[in-house]
Protein backbone atom coordinates (compact mmCIF):
# COMPACT_ATOMS: atom_id res chain seq x y z
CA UNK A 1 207.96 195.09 274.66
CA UNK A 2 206.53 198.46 274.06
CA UNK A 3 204.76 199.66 271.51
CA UNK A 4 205.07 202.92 269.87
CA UNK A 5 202.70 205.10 268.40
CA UNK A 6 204.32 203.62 264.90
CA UNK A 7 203.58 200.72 265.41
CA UNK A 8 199.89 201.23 266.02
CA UNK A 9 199.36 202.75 262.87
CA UNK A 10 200.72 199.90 261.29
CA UNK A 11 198.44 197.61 263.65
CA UNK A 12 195.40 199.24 262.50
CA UNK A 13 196.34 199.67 259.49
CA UNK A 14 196.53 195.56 258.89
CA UNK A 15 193.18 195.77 259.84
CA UNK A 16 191.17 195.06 256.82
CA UNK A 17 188.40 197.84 255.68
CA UNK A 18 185.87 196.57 253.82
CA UNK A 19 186.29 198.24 250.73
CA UNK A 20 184.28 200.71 248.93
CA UNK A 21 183.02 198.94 246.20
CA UNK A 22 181.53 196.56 248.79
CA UNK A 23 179.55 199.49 250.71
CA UNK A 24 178.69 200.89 247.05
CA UNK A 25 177.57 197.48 246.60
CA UNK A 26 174.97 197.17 249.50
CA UNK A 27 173.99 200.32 249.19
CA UNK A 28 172.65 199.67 245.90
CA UNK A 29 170.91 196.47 247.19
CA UNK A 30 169.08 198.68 249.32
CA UNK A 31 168.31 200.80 246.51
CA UNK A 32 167.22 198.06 244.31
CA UNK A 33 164.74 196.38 246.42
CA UNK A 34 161.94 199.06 246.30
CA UNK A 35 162.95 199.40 242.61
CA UNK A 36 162.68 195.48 242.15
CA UNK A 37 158.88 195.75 244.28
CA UNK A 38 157.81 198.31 242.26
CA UNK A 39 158.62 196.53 238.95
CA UNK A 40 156.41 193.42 240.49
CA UNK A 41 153.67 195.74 241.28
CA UNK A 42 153.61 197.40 237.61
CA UNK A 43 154.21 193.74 236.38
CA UNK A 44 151.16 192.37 238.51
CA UNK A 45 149.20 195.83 237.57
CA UNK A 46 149.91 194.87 233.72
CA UNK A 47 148.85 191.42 234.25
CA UNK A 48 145.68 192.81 236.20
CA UNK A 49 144.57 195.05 233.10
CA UNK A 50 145.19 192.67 230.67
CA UNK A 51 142.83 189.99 232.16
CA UNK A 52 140.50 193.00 233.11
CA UNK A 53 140.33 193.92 229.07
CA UNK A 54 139.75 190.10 228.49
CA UNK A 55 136.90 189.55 230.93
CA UNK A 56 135.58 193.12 229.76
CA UNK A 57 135.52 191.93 226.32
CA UNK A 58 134.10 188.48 226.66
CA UNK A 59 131.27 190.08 228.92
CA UNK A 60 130.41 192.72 226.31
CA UNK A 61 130.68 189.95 223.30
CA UNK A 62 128.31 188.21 225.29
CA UNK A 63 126.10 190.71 226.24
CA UNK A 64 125.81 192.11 222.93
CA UNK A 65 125.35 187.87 221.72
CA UNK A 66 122.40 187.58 223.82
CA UNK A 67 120.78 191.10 222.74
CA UNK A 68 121.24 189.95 219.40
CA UNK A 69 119.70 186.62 219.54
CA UNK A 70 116.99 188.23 222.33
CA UNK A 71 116.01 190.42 218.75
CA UNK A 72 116.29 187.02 216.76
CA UNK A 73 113.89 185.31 218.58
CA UNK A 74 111.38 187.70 218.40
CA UNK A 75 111.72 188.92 214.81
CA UNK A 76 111.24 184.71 214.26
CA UNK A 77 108.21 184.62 216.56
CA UNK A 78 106.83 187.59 214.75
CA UNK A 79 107.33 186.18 211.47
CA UNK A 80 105.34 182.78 212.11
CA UNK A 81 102.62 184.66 214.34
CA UNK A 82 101.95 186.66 211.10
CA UNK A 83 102.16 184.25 209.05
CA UNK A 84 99.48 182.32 211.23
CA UNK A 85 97.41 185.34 211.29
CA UNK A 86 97.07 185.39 207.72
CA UNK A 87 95.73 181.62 207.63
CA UNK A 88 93.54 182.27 210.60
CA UNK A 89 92.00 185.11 208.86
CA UNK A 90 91.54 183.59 206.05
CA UNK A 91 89.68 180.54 208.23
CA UNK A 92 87.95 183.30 210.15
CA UNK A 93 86.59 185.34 206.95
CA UNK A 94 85.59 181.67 204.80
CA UNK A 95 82.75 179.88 205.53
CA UNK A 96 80.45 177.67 203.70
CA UNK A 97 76.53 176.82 204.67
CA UNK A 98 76.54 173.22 204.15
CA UNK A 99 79.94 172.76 206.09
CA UNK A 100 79.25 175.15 208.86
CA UNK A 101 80.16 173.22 211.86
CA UNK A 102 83.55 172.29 210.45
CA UNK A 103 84.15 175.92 209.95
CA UNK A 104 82.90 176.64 213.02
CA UNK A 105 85.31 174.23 214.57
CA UNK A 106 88.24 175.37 212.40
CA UNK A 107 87.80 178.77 213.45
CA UNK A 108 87.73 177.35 217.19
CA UNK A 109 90.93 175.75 216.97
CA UNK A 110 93.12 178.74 216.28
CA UNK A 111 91.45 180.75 219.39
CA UNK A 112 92.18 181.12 222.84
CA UNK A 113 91.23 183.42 225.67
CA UNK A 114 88.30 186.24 225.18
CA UNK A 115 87.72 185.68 221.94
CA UNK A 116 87.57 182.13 221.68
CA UNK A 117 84.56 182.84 224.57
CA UNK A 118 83.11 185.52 222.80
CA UNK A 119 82.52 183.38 219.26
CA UNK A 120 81.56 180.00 221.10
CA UNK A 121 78.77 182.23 222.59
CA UNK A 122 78.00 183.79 219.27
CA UNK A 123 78.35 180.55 216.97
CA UNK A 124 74.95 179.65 217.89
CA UNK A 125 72.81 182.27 216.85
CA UNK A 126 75.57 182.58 213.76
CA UNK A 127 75.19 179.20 212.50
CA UNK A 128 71.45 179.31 212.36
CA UNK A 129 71.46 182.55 210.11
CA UNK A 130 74.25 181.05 207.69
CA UNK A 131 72.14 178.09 207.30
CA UNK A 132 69.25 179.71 206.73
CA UNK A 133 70.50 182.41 204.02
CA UNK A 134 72.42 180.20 202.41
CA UNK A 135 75.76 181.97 203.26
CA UNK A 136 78.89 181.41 202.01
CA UNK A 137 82.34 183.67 202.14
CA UNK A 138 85.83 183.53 200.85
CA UNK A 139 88.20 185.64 202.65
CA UNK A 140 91.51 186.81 201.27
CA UNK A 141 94.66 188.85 203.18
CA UNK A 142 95.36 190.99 200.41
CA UNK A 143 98.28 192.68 202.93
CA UNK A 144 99.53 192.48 206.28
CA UNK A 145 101.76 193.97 208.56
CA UNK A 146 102.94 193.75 212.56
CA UNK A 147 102.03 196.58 214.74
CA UNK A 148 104.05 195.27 217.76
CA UNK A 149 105.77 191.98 218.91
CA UNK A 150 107.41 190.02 221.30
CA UNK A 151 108.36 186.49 222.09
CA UNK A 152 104.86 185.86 223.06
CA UNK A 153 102.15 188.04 221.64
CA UNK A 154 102.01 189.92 217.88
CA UNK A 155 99.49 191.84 217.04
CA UNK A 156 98.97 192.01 213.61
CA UNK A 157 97.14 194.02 210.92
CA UNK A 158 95.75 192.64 207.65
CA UNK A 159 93.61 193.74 204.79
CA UNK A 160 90.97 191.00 203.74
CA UNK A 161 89.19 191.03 200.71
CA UNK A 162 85.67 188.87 201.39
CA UNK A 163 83.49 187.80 198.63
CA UNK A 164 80.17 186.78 200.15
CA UNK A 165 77.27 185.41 198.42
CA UNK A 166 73.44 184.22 199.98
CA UNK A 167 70.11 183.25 199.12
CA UNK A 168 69.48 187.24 198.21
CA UNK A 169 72.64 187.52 196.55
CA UNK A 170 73.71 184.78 195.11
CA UNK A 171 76.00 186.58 192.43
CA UNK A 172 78.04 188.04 195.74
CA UNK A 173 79.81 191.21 196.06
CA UNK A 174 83.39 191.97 198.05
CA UNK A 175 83.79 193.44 200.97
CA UNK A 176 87.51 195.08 201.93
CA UNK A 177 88.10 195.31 205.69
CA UNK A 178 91.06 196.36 207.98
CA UNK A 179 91.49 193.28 210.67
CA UNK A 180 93.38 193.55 213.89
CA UNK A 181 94.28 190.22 215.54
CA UNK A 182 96.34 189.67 218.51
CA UNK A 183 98.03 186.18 218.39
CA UNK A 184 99.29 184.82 221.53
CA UNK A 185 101.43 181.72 221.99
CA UNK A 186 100.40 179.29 224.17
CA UNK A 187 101.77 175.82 224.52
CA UNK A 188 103.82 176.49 221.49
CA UNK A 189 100.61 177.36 218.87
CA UNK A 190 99.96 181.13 218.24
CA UNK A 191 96.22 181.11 218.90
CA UNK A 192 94.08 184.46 218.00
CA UNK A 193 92.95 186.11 221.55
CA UNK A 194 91.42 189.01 220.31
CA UNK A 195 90.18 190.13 216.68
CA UNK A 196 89.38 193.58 215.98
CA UNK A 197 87.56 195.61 213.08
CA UNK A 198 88.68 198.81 213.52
């Protein structure tokens, strides 16, 4: 049997061609996949920013919570250091001649450091020359004020109005003066460590 030339072209002709809807179709695929990566990358970049805000937020809420409370805590120690202060210098400016060493002892109590050396050494000679006059002193804080603070230390500056009275004077006469007292906390207690008349 031979074949003619006809008959070839109807040979390749039952050949089937993929058609071109098919080559359209993979074509596209190809097209699609970078377009399908990049939407996971802007998806993943999305999800990225939004936990970044999140974790950006909570860290500044917290930051700003612990600055906050930070400025709390000493505004509250301030508060009771100066309120301390004012009974301590009230303690510290009142004394009586026939209860000396109670006052003496009271005034020991709320000291610590420098000054609490400083009075013990002085108390001595002190006591002796209440007793003898006949001394006797009522302090008042008339107004107070703190100069600086932290969780630990206040200084703090009161007025005190004293009236004293002795054996020369017994009618007494008041004495204003400017106190500076630096009230430290140790173990918990705010104890005076330094007292100033400036």
């Amino acid at each position: 049997m031979t074949v003619t030339a006809d008959q070839e072209c109807d040979a390749t002709e039952d050949v089937e061609k993929p058609p071109d809807d098919d080559r359209e179709d993979a074509s596209d695929t190809d097209e699609q996949k970078p377009k399908a990566r990049a939407r996971q990358w802007k998806r993943y970049a999305r999800s990225a920013i939004v936990v970044g805000v999140y974790v950006g937020a909570f860290g500044l809420a917290g930051g700003l919570g612990w600055k906050l409370w930070d400025e709390h805590t000493v505004s509250r120690a301030g508060e009771v250091a100066q309120r301390t202060a004012v009974n301590y210098a009230q303690v510290l400016t009142s004394i009586d001649s026939n209860q000396v060493d109670q006052n003496f002892a009271a005034v020991l109590d709320g000291a610590t450091g420098e000054f609490k050396d400083t009075y013990t050494k002085a108390s001595v000679q002190l006591r002796q020359l209440l007793v003898d006059n006949k001394a006797t002193a009522h302090g008042t804080v008339v107004d107070s004020a703190i100069e600086s603070q932290s969780k630990t230390r206040v200084v703090v500056l009161l007025m005190v109005d004293q009236t004293v009275s002795n054996a020369v004077r017994p009618d007494g006469r008041v004495d204003r003066s400017r106190m500076r007292i630096t009230m430290d906390n140790v173990a918990g207690r705010w104890l005076a460590s330094k007292v100033e008349l400036p």
